[in-house]
Protein backbone atom coordinates (compact mmCIF):
# COMPACT_ATOMS: atom_id res chain seq x y z
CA UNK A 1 99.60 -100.48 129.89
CA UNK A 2 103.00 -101.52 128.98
CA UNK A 3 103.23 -100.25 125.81
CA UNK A 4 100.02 -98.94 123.50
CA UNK A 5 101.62 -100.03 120.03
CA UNK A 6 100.98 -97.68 117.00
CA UNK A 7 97.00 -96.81 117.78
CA UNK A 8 96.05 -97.94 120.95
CA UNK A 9 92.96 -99.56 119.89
CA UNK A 10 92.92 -101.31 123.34
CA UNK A 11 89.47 -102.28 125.16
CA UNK A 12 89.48 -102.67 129.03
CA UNK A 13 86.41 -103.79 130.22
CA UNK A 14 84.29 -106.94 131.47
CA UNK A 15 81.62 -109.37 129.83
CA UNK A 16 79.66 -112.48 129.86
CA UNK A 17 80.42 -115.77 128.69
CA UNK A 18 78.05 -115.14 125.99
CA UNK A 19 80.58 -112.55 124.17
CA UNK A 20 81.80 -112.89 121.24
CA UNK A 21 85.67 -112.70 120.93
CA UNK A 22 85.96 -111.52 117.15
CA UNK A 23 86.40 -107.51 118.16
CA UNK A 24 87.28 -105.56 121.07
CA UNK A 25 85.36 -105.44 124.55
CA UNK A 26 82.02 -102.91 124.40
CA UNK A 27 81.14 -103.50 120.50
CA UNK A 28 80.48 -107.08 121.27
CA UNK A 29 77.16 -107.65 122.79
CA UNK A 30 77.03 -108.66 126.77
CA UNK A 31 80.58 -106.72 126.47
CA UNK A 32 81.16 -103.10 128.19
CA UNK A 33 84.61 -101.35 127.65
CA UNK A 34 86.76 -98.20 127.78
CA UNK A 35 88.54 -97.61 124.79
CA UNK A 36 92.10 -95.94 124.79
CA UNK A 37 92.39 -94.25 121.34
CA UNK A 38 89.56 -92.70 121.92
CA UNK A 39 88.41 -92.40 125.62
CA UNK A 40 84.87 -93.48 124.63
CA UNK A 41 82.89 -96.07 126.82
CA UNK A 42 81.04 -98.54 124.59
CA UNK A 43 78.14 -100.88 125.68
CA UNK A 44 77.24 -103.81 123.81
CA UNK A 45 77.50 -101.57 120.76
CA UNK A 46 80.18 -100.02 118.39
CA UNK A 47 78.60 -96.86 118.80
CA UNK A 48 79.68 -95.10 121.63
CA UNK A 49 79.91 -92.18 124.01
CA UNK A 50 82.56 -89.90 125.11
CA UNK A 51 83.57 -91.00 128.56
CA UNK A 52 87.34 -90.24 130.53
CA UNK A 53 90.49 -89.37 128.84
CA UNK A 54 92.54 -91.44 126.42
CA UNK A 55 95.14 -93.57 127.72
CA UNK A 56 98.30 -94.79 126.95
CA UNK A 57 101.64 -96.28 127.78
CA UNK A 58 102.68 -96.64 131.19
CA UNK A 59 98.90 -95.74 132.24
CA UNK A 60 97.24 -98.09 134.59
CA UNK A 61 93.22 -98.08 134.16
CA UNK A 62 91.08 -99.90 135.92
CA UNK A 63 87.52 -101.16 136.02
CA UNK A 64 85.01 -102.20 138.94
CA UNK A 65 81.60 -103.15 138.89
CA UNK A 66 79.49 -101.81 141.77
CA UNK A 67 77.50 -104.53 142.25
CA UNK A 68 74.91 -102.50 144.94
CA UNK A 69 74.32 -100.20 142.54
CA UNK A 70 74.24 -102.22 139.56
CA UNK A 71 76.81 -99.08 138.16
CA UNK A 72 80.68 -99.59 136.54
CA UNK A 73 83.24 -97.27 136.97
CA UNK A 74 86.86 -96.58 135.27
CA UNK A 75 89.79 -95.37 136.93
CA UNK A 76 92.96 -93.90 135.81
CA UNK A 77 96.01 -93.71 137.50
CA UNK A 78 94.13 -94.14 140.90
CA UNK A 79 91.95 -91.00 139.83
CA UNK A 80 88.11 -92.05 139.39
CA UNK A 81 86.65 -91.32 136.53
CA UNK A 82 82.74 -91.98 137.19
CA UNK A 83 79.99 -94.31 136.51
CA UNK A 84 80.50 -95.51 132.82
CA UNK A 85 77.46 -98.21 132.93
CA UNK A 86 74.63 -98.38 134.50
CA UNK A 87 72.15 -101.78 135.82
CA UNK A 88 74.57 -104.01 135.15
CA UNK A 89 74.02 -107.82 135.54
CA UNK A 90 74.68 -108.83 139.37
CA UNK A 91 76.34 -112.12 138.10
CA UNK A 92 78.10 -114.05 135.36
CA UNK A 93 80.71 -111.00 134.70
CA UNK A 94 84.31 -111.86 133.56
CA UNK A 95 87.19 -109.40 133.16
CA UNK A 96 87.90 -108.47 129.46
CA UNK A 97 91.24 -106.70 127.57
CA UNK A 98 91.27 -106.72 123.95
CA UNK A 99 94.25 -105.65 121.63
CA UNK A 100 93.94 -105.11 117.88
CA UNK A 101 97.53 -103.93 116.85
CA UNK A 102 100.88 -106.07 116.97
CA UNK A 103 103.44 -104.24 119.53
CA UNK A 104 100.17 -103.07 122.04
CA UNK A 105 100.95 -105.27 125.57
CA UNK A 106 99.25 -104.94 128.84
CA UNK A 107 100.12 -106.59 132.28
CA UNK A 108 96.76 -107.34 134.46
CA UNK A 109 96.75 -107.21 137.75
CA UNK A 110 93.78 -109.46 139.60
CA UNK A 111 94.49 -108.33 143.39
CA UNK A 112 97.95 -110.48 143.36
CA UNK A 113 99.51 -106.60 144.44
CA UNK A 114 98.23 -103.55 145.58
CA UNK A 115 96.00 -101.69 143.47
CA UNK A 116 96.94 -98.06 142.59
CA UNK A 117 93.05 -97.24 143.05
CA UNK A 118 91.90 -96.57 146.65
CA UNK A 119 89.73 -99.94 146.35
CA UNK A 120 89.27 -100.36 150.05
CA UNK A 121 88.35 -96.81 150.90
CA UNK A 122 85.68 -97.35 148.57
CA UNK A 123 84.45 -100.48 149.90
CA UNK A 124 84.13 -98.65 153.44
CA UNK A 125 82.72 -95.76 151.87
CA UNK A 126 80.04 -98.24 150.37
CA UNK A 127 79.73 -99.95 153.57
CA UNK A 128 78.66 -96.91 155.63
CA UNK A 129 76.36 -96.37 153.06
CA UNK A 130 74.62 -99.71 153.61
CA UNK A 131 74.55 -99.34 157.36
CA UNK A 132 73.25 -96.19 157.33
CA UNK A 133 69.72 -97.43 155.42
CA UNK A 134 69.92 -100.24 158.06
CA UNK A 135 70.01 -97.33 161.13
CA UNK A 136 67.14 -95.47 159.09
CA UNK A 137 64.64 -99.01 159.42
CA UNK A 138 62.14 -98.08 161.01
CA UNK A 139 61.47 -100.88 164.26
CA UNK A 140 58.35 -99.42 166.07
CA UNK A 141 56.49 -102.10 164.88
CA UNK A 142 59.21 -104.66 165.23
CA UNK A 143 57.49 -105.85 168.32
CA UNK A 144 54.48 -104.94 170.75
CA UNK A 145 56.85 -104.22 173.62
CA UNK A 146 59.14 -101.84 171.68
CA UNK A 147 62.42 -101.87 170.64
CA UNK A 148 64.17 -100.99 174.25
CA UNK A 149 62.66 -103.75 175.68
CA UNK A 150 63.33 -106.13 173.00
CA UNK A 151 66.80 -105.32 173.01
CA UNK A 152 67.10 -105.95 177.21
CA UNK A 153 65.27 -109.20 176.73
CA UNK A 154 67.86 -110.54 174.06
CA UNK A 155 71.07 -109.31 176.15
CA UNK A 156 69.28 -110.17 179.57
CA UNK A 157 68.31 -113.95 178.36
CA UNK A 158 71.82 -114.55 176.58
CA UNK A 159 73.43 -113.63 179.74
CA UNK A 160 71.07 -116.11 181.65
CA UNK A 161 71.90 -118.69 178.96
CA UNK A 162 75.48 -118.46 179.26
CA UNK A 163 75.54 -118.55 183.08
CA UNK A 164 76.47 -115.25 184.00
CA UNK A 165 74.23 -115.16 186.99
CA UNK A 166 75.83 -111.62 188.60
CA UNK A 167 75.72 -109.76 185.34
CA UNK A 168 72.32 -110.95 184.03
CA UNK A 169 71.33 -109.60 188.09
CA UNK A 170 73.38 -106.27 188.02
CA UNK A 171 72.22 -105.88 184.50
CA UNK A 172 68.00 -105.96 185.24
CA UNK A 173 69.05 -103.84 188.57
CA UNK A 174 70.52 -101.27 185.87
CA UNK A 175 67.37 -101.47 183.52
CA UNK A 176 64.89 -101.26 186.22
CA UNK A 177 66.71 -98.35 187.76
CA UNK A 178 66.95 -96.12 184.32
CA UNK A 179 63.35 -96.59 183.81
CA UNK A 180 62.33 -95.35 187.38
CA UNK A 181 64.59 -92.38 186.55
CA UNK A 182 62.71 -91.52 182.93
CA UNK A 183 59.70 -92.50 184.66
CA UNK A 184 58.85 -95.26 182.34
CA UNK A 185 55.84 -96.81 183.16
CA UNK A 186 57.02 -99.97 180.34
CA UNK A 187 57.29 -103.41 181.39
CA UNK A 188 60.80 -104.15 182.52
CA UNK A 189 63.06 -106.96 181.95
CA UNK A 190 63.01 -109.57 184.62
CA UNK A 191 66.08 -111.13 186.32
CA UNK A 192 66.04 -114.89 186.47
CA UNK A 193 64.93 -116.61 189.38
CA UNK A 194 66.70 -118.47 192.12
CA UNK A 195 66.15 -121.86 190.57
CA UNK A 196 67.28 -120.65 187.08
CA UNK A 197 70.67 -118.99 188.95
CA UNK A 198 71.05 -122.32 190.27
CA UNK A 199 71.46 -124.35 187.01
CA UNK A 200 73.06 -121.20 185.48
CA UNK A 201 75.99 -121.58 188.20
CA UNK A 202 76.20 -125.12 187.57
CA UNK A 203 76.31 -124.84 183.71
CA UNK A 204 79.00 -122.01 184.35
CA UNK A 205 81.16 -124.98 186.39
CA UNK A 206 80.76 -127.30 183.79
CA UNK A 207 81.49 -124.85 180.72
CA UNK A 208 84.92 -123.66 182.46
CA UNK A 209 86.25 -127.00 182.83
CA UNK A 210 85.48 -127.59 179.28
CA UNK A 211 87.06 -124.09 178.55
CA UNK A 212 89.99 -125.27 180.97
CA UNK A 213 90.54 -128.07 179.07
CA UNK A 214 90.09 -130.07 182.19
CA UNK A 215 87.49 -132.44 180.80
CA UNK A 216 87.73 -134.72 183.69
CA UNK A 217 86.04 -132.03 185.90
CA UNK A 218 83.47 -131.05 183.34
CA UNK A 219 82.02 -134.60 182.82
CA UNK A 220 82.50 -135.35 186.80
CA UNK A 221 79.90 -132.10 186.87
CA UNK A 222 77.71 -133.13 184.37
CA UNK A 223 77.44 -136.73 185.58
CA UNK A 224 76.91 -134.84 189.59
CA UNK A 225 74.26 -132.44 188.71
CA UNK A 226 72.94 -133.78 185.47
CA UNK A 227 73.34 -137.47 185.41
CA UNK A 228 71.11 -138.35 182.37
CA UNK A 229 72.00 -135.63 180.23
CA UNK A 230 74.72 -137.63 178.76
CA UNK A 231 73.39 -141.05 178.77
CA UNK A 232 70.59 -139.85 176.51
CA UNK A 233 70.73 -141.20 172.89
CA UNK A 234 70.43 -137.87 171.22
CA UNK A 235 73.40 -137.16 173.48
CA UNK A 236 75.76 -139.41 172.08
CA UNK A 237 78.11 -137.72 169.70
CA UNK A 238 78.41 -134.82 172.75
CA UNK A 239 80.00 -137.39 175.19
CA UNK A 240 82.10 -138.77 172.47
CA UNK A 241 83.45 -135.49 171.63
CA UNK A 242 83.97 -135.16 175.06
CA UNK A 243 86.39 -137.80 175.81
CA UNK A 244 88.35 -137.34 172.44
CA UNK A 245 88.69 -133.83 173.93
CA UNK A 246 90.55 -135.42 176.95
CA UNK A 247 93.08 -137.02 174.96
CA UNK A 248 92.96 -133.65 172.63
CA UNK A 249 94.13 -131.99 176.03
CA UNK A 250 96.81 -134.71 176.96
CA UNK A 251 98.67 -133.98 173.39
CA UNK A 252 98.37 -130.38 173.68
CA UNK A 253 100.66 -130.72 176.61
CA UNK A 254 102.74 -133.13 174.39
CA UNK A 255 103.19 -130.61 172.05
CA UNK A 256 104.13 -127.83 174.20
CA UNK A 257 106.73 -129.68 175.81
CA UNK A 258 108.05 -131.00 172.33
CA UNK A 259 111.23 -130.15 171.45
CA UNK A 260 113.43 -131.20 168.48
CA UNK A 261 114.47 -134.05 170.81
CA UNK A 262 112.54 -137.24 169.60
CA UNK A 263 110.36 -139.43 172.35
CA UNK A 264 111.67 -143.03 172.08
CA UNK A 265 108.58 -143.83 174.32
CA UNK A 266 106.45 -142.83 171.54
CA UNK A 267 108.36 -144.67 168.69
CA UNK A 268 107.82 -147.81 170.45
CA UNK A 269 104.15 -147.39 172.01
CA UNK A 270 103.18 -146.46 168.33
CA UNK A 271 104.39 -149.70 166.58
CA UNK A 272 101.60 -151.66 169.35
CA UNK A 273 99.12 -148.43 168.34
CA UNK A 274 99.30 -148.55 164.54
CA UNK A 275 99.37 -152.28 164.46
CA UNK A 276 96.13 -152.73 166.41
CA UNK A 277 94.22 -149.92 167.93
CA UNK A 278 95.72 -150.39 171.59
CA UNK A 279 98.65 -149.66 173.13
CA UNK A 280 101.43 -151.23 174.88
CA UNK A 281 100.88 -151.11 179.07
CA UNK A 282 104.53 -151.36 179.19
CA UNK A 283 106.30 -148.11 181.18
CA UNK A 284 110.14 -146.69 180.22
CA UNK A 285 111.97 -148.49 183.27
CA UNK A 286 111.67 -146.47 186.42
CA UNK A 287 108.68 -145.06 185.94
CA UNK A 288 105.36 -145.39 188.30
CA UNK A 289 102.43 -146.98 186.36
CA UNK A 290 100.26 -144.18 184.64
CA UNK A 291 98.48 -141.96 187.02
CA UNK A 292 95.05 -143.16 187.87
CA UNK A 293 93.85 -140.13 186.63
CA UNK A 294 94.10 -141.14 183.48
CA UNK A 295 91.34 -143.52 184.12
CA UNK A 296 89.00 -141.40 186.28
CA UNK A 297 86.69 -141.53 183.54
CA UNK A 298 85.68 -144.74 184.32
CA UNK A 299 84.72 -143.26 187.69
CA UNK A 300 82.86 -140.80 186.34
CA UNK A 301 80.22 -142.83 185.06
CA UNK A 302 79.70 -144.85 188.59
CA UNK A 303 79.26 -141.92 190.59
CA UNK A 304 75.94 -140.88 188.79
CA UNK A 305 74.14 -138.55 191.42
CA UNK A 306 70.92 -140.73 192.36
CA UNK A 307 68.59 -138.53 190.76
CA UNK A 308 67.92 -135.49 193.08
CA UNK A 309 68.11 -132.22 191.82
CA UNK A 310 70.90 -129.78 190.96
CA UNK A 311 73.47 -129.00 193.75
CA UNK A 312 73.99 -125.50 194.51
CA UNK A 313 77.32 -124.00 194.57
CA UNK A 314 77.56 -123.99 198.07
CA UNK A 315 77.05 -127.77 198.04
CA UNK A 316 79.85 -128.44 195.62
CA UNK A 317 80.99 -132.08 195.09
CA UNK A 318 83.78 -133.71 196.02
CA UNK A 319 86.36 -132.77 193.27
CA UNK A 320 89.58 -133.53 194.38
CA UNK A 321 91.09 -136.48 192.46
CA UNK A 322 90.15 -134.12 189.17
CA UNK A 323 91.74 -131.79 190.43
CA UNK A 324 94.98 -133.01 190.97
CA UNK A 325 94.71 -133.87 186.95
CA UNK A 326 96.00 -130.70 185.64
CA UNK A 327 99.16 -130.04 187.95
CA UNK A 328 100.05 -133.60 187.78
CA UNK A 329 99.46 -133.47 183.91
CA UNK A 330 101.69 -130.34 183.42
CA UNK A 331 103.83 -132.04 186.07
CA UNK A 332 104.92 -134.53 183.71
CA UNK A 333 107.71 -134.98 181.45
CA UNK A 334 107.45 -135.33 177.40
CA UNK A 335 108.38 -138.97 177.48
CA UNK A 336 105.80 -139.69 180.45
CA UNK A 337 102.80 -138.06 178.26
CA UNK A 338 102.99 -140.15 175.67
CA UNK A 339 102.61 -143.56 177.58
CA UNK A 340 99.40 -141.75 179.37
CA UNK A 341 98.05 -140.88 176.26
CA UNK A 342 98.39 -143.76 174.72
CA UNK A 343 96.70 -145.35 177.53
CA UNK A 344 93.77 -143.42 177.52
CA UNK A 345 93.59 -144.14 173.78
CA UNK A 346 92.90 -147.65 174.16
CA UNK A 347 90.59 -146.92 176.71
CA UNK A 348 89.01 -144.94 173.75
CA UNK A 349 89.20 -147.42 171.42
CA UNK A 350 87.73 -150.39 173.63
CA UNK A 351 84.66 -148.06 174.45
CA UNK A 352 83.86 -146.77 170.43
CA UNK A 353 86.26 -148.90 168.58
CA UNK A 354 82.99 -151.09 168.07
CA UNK A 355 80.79 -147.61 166.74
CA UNK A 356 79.74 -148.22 162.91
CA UNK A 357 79.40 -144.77 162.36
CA UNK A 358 81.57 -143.34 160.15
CA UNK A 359 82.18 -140.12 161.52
CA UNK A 360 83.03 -141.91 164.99
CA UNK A 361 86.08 -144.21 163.06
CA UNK A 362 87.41 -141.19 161.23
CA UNK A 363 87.49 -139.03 164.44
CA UNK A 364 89.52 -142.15 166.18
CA UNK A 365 91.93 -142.25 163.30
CA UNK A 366 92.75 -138.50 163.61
CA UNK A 367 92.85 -138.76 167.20
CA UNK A 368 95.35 -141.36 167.25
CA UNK A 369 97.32 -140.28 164.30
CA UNK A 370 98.66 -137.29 166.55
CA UNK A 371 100.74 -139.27 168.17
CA UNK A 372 103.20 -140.22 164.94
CA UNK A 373 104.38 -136.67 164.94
CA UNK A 374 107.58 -135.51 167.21
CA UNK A 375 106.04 -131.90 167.55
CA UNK A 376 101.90 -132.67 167.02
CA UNK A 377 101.83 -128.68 166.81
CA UNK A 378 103.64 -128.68 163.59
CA UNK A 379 101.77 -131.72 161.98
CA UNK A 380 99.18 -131.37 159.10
CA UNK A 381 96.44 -132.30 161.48
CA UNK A 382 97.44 -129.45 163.91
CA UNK A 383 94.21 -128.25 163.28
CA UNK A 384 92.85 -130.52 166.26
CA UNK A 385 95.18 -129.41 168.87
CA UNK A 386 93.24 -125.92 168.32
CA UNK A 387 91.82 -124.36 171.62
CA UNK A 388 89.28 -122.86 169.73
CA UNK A 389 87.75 -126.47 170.21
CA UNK A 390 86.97 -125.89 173.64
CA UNK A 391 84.43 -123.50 173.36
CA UNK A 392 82.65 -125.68 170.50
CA UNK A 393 82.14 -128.57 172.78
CA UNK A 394 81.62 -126.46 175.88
CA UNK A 395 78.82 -124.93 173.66
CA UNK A 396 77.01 -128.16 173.05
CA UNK A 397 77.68 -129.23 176.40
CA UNK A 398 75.75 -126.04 177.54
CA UNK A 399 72.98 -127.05 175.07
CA UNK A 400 72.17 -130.65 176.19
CA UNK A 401 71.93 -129.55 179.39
CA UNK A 402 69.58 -126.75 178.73
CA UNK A 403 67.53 -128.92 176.01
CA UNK A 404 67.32 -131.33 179.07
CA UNK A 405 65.85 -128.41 181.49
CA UNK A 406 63.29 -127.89 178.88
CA UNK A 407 65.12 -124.25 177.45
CA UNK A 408 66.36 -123.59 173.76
CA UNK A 409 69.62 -125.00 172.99
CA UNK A 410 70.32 -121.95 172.01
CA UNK A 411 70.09 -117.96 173.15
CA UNK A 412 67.24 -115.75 171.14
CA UNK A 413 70.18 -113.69 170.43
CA UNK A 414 72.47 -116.21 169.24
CA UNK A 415 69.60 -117.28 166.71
CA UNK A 416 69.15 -113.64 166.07
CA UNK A 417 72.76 -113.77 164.35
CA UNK A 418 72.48 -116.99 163.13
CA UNK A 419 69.31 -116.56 161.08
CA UNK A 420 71.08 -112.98 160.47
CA UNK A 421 73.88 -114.59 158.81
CA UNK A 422 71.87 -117.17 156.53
CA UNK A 423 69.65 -114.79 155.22
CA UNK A 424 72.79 -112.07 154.15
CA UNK A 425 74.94 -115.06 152.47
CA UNK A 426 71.66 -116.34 150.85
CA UNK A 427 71.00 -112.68 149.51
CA UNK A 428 74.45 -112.33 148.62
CA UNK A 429 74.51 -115.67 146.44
CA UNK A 430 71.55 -115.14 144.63
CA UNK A 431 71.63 -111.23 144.06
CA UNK A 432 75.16 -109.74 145.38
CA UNK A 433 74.36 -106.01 145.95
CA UNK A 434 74.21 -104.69 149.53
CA UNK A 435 74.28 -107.96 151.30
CA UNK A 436 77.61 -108.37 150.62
CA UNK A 437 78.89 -105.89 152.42
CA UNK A 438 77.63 -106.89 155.50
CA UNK A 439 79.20 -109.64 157.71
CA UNK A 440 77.35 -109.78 161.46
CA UNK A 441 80.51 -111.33 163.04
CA UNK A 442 82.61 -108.63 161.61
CA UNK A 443 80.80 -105.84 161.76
CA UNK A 444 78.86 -105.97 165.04
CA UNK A 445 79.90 -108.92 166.93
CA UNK A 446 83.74 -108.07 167.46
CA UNK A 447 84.98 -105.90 170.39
């Protein structure tokens, strides 16, 4: 309060849009406010009830609503003051100052700057609270094997899922040996079987090249060990994403090696580019035509394994021109990236340039609009360069391949959160109170 005039008859409080705007905050109805002059609370009345002290010039009050409680609260000077209201609506609340006297002026601070009130210790206070009526739920009838079990099935399958053959192995060794040593006569969690360890280790290949950002590889593995996955219709948009994410990869080495020097390479491939989807085959002068590696996507799709099953890892496929990729990628220079891209980007457009879907053209554009900036990394659309990427299309790689094993896409545990998170934003929207406060990814899904 900058300055509380002659009387102070100042209101600080909250209401709905229903209020009425003739008098101060709390005699309105749907209005609740704590009065200076007096230090009375008033609710949706003009009668009210001795609440906190008066305030005054220079004090700074505040006002929260606790919306898992239904309760409001005052504060003074970062002192609380205690619950003023109680069941409160969970929704449609707006903050509301009144001032009845010339000279009375306030300055209102919405979160722009710290608040003087320990607002975030409260939160966590709150917080702990919630969690600790979630630890108190009782689970013995969660589900007919018990809880221990449940939980060793979720980690054990998740780690199956993801292709972490070793761990999911040392991890049933570990449960099976704690429940000889309590003498637990419980079923135990299994450890997957020698045909599931090898499509785990093969999904494992695949998802690291993804994760590598050596696409190449990955679809030279899926096309090896699981040649129909991506020819299937419902499989589409996956191999799509797949080969945009080559020519994702192929900038993000642009970009690291872009300077504040300018690529006169680039400013002349992007005139053919812009003008009609393809790009120039023209090379600067003394340079080699672009690496056939570029192109070994082609390749890819004629060496479809002829149908037999899943190679182990001991009887790994041939991978050497992919493997050259990489080095000879981060082998190259700036001005030699951008003719290789560009090259790959026609191959791009010649294979989906034809694609009505919309989502397909607009993914092209972006793609291909990278390539106007000097430093991609410092573009608006920067976004894509993101290696955060990886994992999303390693992810649905993972998926189709598993769908196409007959498995969920998906690990029970990874639904778990899912559904988890959908049912706590739902609850939040429609009721705020307790579900607010927790956030699975936060709260138990961070190291």
């Amino acid at each position: 309060m900058l300055s509380k005039g002659k009387e102070g008859l100042i209101g600080i409080g909250f209401s709905t849009k229903k209020a009425g705007l003739n008098r101060l905050p709390g005699w309105e109805g749907e209005s609740w406010a704590y009065h200076g002059d007096d230090g009375y609370s008033f609710a949706c009345t003009a009668s009210g009830k001795a609440y906190g002290p008066r305030y005054s010039s220079q004090d700074v009050i505040g006002c929260g609503v606790n919306f898992r409680t239904g309760n409001c609260f005052f504060t003074k000077n970062g002192i609380y003051l205690g619950v003023a209201f109680n069941n409160i609506s969970k929704g449609g609340l707006y903050p509301s100052v009144g001032m009845k006297k010339p000279g009375e002026h306030l300055r209102i601070n919405f979160g722009r700057t710290p608040f003087v009130f320990d607002i975030d210790g409260m939160m966590e206070r709150e917080r702990e609270s919630v969690f600790n009526e979630i630890n108190q739920t009782n689970t013995e009838e969660l589900a007919p094997e018990g809880e221990g079990l449940l939980i060793n099935k979720l980690v054990g399958q998740y780690l199956a899922h993801e292709g972490y053959v070793e761990t999911a192995k040392a991890f049933a060794k570990d449960v099976h040996e704690q429940q000889q040593s309590l003498g637990s006569n419980t079923a135990s969690y299994e450890a997957p079987n020698s045909e599931d360890d090898i499509h785990a280790i093969n999904r494992q290949k695949i998802r690291k090249s993804v994760l590598d950002g050596d696409i190449d590889r990955a679809l030279k593995y899926t096309s090896s060990y699981y040649p129909h996955v991506l020819e299937e219709e419902r499989n589409r948009d996956i191999y799509f994403r797949l080969k945009c994410r080559k020519f994702i990869e192929m900038m993000r080495r642009y970009a690291e090696l872009a300077g504040a020097a300018s690529s006169p390479a680039m400013a002349k491939s992007m005139e053919s580019l812009n003008s009609n989807g393809h790009a120039d085959s023209a090379q600067p002068s003394g340079q080699d035509q672009p690496d056939t590696q570029m192109e070994l996507d082609d390749q890819i799709q004629r060496e479809v394994s002829r149908g037999q099953h899943p190679q182990s890892s001991s009887d790994d496929i041939d991978m050497d021109a992919s493997q050259e990729l990489p080095a000879k990628a981060k082998a190259m220079k700036r001005d030699e990236l951008i003719p290789a891209a560009l090259a790959y980007g026609q191959e791009l457009q010649q294979e989906f340039g034809n694609d009505p879907r919309p989502h397909v053209k607009k993914q092209l554009q972006d793609l291909f609009a990278i390539i106007a900036y000097q430093n991609p990394a410092d573009s608006p659309i920067s976004g894509l360069l993101d290696q955060r990427g990886r994992a999303e299309i390693a992810e649905e790689v993972n998926g189709a391949i598993l769908v196409s094993l007959g498995k969920p896409s998906s690990a029970a545990l990874e639904k778990l959160c899912a559904v988890t998170d959908v049912m706590l934003d739902d609850t939040a929207a429609k009721s705020g109170g307790a579900a607010a406060l927790v956030n699975v990814k936060r709260d138990f899904l961070r190291p």
